[in-house]
C-alpha atoms as a PDB file:
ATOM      1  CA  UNK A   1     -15.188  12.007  28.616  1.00  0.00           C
ATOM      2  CA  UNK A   2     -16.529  13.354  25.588  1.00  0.00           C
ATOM      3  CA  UNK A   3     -12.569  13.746  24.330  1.00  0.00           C
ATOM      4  CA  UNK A   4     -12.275  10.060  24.721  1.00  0.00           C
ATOM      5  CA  UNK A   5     -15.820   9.000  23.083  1.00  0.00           C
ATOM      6  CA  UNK A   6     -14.520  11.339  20.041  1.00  0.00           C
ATOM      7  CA  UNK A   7     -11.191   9.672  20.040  1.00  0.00           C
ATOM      8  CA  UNK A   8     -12.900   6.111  20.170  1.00  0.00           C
ATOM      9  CA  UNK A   9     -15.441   7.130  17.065  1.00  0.00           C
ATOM     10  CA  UNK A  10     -12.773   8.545  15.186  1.00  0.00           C
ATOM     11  CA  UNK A  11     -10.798   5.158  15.252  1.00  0.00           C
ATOM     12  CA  UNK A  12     -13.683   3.160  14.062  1.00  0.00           C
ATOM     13  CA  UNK A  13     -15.260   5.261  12.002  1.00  0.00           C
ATOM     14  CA  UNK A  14     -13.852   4.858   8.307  1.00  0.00           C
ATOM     15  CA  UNK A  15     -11.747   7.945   7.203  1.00  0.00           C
ATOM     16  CA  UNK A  16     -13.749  10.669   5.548  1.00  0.00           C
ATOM     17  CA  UNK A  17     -12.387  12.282   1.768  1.00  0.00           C
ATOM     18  CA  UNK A  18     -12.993  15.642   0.045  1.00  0.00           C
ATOM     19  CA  UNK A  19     -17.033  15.213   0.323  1.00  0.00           C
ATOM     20  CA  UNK A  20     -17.419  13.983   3.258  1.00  0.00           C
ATOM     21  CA  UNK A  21     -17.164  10.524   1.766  1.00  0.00           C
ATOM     22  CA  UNK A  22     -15.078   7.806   1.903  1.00  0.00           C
ATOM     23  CA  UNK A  23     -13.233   6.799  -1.583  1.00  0.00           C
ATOM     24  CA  UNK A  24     -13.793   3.245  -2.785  1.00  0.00           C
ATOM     25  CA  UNK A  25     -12.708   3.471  -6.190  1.00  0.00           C
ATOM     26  CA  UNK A  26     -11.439   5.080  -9.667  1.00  0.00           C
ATOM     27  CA  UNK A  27     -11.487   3.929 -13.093  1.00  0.00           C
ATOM     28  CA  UNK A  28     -11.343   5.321 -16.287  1.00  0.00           C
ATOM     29  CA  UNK A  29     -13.974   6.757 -18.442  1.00  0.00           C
ATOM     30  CA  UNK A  30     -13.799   4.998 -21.334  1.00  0.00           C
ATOM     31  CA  UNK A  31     -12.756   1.482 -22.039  1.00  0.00           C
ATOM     32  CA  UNK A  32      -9.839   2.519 -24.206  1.00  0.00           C
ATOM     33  CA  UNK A  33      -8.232   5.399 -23.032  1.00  0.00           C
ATOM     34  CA  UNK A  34      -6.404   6.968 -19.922  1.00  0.00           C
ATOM     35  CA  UNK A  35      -7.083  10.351 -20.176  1.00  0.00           C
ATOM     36  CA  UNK A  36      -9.955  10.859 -18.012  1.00  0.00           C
ATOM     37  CA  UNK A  37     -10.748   8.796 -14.673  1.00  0.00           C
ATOM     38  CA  UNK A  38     -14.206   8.864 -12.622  1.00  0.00           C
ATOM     39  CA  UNK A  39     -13.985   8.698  -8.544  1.00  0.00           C
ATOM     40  CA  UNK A  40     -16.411   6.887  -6.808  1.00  0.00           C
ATOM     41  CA  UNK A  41     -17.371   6.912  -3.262  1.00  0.00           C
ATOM     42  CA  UNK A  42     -19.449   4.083  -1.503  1.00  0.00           C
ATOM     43  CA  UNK A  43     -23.549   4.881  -1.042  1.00  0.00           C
ATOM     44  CA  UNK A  44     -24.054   2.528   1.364  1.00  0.00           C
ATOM     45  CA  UNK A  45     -23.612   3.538   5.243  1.00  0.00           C
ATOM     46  CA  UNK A  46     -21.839   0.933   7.241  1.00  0.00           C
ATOM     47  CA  UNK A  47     -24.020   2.394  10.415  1.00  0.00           C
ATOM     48  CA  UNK A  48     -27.785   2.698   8.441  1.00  0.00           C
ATOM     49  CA  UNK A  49     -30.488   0.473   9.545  1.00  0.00           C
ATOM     50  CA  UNK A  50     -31.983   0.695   5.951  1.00  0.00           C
ATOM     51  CA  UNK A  51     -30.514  -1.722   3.093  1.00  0.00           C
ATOM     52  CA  UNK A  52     -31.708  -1.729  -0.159  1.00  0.00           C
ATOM     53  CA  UNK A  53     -30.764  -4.596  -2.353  1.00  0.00           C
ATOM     54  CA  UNK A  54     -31.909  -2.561  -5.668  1.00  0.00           C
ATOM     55  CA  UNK A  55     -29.428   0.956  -4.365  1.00  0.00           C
ATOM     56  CA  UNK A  56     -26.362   1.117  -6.537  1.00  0.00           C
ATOM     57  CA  UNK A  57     -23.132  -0.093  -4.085  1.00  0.00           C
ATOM     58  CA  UNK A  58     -20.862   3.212  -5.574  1.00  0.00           C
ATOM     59  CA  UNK A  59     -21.785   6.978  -6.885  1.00  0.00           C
ATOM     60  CA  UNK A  60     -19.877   8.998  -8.898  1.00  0.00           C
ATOM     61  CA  UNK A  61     -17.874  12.012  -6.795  1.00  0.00           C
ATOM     62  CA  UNK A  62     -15.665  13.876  -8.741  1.00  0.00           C
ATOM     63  CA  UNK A  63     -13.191  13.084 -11.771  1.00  0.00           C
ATOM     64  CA  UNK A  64      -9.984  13.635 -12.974  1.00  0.00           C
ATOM     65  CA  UNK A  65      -8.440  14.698 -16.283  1.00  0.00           C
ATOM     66  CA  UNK A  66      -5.863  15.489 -18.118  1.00  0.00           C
ATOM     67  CA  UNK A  67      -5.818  18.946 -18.751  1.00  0.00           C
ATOM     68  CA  UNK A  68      -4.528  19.538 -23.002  1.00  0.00           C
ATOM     69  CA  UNK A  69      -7.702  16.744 -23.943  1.00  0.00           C
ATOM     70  CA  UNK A  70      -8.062  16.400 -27.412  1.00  0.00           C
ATOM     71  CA  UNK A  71      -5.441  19.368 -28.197  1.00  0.00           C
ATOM     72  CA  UNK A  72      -1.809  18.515 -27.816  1.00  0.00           C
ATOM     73  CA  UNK A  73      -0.157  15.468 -26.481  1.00  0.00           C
ATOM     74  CA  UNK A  74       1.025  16.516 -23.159  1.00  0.00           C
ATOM     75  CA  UNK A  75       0.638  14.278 -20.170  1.00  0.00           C
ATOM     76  CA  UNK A  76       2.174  16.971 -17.892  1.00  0.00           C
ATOM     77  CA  UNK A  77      -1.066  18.629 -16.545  1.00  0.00           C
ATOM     78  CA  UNK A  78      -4.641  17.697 -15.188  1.00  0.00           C
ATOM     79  CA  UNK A  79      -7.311  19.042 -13.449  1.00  0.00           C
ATOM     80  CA  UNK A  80      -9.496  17.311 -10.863  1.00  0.00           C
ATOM     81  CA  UNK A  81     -12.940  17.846  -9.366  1.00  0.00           C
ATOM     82  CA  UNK A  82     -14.311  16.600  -6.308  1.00  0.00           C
ATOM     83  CA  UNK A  83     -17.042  17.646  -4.287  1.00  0.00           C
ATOM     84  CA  UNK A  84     -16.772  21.324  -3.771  1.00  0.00           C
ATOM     85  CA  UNK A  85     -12.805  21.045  -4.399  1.00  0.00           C
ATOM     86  CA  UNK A  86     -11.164  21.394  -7.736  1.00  0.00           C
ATOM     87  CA  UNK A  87      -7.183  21.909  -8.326  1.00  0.00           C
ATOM     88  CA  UNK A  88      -4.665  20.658 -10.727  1.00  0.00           C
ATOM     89  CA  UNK A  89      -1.720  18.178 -10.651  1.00  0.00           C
ATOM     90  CA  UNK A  90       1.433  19.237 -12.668  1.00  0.00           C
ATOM     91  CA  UNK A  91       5.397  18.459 -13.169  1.00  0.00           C
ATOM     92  CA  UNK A  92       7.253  20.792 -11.818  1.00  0.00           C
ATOM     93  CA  UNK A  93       9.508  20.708 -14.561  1.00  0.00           C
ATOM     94  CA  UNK A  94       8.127  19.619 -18.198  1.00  0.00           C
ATOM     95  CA  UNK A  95      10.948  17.098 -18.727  1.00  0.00           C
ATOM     96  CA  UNK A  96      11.029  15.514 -15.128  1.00  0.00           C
ATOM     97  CA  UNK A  97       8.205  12.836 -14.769  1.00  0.00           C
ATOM     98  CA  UNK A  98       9.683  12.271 -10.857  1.00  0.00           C
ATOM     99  CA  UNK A  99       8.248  15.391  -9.545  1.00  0.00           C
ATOM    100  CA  UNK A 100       4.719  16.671  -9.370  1.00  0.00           C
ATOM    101  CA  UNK A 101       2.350  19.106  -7.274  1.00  0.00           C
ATOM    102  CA  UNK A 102      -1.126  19.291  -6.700  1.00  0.00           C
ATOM    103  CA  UNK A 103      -2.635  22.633  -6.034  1.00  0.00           C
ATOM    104  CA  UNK A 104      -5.957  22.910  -4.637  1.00  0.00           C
ATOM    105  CA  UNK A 105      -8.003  26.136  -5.641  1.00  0.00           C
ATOM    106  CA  UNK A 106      -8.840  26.240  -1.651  1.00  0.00           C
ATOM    107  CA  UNK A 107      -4.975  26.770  -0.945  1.00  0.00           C
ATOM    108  CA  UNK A 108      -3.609  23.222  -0.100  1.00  0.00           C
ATOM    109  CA  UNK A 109      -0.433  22.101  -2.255  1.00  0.00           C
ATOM    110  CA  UNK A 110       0.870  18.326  -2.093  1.00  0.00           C
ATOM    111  CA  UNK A 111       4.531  17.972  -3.364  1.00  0.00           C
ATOM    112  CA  UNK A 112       5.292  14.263  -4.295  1.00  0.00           C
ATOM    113  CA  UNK A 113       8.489  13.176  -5.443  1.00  0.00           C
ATOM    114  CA  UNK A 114      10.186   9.902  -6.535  1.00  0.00           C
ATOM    115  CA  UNK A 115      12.407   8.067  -4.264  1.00  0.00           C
ATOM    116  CA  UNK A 116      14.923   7.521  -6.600  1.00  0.00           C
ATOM    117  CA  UNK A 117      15.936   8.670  -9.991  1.00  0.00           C
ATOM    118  CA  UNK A 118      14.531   6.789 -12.655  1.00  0.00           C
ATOM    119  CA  UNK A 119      12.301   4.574 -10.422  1.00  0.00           C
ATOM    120  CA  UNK A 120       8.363   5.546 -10.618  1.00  0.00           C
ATOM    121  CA  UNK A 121       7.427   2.357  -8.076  1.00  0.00           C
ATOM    122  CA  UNK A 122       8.487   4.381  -4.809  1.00  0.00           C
ATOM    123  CA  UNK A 123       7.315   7.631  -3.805  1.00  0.00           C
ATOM    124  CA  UNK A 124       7.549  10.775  -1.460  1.00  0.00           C
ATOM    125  CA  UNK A 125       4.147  12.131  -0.803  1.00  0.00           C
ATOM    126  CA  UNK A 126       4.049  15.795   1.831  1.00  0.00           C
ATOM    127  CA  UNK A 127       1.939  18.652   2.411  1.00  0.00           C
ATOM    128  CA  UNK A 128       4.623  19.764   4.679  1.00  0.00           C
ATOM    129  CA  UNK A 129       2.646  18.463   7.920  1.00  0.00           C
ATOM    130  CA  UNK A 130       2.920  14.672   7.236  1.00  0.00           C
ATOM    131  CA  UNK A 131       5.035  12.886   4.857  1.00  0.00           C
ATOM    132  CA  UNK A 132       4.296   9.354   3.321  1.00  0.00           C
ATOM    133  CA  UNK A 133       6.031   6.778   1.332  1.00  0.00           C
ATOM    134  CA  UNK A 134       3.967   5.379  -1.132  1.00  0.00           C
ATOM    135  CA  UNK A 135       5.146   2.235  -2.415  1.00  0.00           C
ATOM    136  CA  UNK A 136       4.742  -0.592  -5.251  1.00  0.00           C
ATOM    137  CA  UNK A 137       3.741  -4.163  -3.829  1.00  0.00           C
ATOM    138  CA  UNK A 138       6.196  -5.347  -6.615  1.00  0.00           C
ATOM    139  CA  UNK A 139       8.422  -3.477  -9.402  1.00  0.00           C
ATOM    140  CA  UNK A 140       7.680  -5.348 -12.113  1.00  0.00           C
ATOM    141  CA  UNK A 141       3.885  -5.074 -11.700  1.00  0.00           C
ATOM    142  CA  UNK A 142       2.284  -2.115 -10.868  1.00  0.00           C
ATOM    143  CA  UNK A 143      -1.450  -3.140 -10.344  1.00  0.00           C
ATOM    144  CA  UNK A 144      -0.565  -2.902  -6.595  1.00  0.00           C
ATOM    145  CA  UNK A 145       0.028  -0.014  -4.491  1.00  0.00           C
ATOM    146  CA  UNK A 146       0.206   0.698  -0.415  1.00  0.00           C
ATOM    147  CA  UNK A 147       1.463   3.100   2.434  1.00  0.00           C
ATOM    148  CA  UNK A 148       1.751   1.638   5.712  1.00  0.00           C
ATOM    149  CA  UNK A 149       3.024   4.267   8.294  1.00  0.00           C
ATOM    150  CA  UNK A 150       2.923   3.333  12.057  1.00  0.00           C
ATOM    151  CA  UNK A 151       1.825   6.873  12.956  1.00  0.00           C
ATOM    152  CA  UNK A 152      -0.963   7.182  10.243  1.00  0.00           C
ATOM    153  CA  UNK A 153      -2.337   3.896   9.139  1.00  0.00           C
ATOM    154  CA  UNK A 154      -2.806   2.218   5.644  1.00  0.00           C
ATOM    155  CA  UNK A 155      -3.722   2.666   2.266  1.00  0.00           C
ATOM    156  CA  UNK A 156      -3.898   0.523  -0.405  1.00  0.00           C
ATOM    157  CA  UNK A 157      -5.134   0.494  -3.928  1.00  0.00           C
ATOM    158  CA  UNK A 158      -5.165  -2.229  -6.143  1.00  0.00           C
ATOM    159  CA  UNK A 159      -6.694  -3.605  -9.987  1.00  0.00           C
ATOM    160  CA  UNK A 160      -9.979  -5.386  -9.798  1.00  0.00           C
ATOM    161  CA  UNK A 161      -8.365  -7.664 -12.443  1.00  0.00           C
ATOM    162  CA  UNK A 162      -4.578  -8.389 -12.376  1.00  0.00           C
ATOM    163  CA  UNK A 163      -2.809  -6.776 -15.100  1.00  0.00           C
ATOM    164  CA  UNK A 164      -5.946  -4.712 -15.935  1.00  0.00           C
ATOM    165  CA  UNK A 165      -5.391  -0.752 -14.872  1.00  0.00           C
ATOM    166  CA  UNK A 166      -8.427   0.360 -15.584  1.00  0.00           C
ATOM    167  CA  UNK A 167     -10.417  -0.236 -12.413  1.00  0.00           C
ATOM    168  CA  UNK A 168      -8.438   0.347  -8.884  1.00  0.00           C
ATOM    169  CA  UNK A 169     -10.061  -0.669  -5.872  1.00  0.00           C
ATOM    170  CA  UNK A 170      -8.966   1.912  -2.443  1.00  0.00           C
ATOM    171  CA  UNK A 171      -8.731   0.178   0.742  1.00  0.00           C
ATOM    172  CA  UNK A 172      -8.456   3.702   3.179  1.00  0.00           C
ATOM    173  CA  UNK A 173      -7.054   3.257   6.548  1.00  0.00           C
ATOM    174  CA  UNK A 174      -5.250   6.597   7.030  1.00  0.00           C
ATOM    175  CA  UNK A 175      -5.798   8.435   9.913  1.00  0.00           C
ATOM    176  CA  UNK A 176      -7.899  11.706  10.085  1.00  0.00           C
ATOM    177  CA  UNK A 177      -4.192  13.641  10.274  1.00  0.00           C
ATOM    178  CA  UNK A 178      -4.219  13.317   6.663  1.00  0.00           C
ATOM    179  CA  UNK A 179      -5.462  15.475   4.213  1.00  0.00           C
ATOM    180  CA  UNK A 180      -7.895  15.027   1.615  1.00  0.00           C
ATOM    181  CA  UNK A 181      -5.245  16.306  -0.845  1.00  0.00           C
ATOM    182  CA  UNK A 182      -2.740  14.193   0.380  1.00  0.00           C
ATOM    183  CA  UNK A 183      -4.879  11.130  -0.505  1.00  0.00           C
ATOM    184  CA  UNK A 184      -6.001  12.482  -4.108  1.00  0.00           C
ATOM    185  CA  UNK A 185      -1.894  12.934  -5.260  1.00  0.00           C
ATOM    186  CA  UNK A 186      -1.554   9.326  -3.583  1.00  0.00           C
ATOM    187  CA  UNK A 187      -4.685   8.190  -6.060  1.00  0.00           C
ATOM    188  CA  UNK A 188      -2.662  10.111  -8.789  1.00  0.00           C
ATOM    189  CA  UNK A 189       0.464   9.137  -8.312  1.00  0.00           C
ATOM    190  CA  UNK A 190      -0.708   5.029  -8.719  1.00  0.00           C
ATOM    191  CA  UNK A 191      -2.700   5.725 -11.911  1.00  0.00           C
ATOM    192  CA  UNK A 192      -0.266   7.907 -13.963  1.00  0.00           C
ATOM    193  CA  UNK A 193       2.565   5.545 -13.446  1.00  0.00           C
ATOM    194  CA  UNK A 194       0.727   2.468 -14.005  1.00  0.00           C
ATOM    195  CA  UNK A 195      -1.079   2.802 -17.311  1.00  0.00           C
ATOM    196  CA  UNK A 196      -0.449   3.597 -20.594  1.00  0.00           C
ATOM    197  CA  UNK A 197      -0.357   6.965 -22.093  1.00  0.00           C
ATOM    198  CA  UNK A 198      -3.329   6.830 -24.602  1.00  0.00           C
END
């Protein structure tokens, strides 16, 4: 009984990230630049009785940056922060842009890989458990991103303005199977590829 009440919460219930909180969005720091993004997690709780029209709708929950800031040109390495959990995301190789790894100081390490050579709008995304493709809506636009598995749900992340990459809205259906790592290289993965390098 209380196996199937568990199962039944844990279906309605929205999926729960590195804090304990569900990601809403990311966008980047400053207007002008791409080198450091701010991850924001929704204050309000779908299940409270109290709403306050004056509460702020998102709060800031971790960040994510590129690691040489302000020293050398080198888009190869960051570091991220969330919660309690901090890591970094890095090529494998320095000349191959289709491979990376995150590495979480608490031990968990997400490989994700391009599909194909030379094509940044599909992607392989493991932690040697589970395995999702993460995929561009469209290849000639990249302000839209998704995974839809029929084992472990949906994701989706998407501009607040089309053609704007500064803001990306995350629409988190994945089920409780996947990791909190898994769904920070999936955030990564969408904002390297589409914006800028400045």
């Amino acid at each position: 009984m209380l196996r199937s009440v568990a199962l039944s919460l844990s279906l309605v219930l929205p999926p729960l990230f590195l804090t304990g909180q569900r990601v809403s969005s990311v966008s980047t720091r400053w207007s002008d630049s791409f080198v450091e993004w701010e991850i924001f997690a929704p204050v309000r709780d779908s299940l409270s009785a109290v709403y306050d029209e004056e509460a702020p709708d998102e709060e800031r929950i971790g960040e994510l940056k590129l690691r040489w800031l302000n020293v050398r040109d080198d888009w190869s390495e960051w570091d991220f922060e969330i919660g309690d959990q901090r890591g970094t995301i890095r090529m494998k190789w320095k000349d191959d842009p289709t491979q990376w790894e995150l590495r979480a100081y608490d031990g968990a390490i997400v490989s994700m890989r391009a599909a194909w050579a030379n094509d940044p709008t599909q992607w392989r995304i493991t932690d040697n458990d589970v395995a999702l493709s993460l995929r561009s809506r469209w290849t000639n636009q990249l302000d839209e991103w998704m995974v839809e598995d029929n084992q472990h749900g949906a994701f989706y992340m998407y501009t607040f303005q089309e053609m704007d990459p500064r803001d990306w809205a995350i629409d988190d259906r994945l089920s409780a199977r996947i990791s909190p790592a898994m769904r920070l290289a999936m955030i990564f993965i969408v904002i390297f590829h589409s914006t800028p390098r400045q």
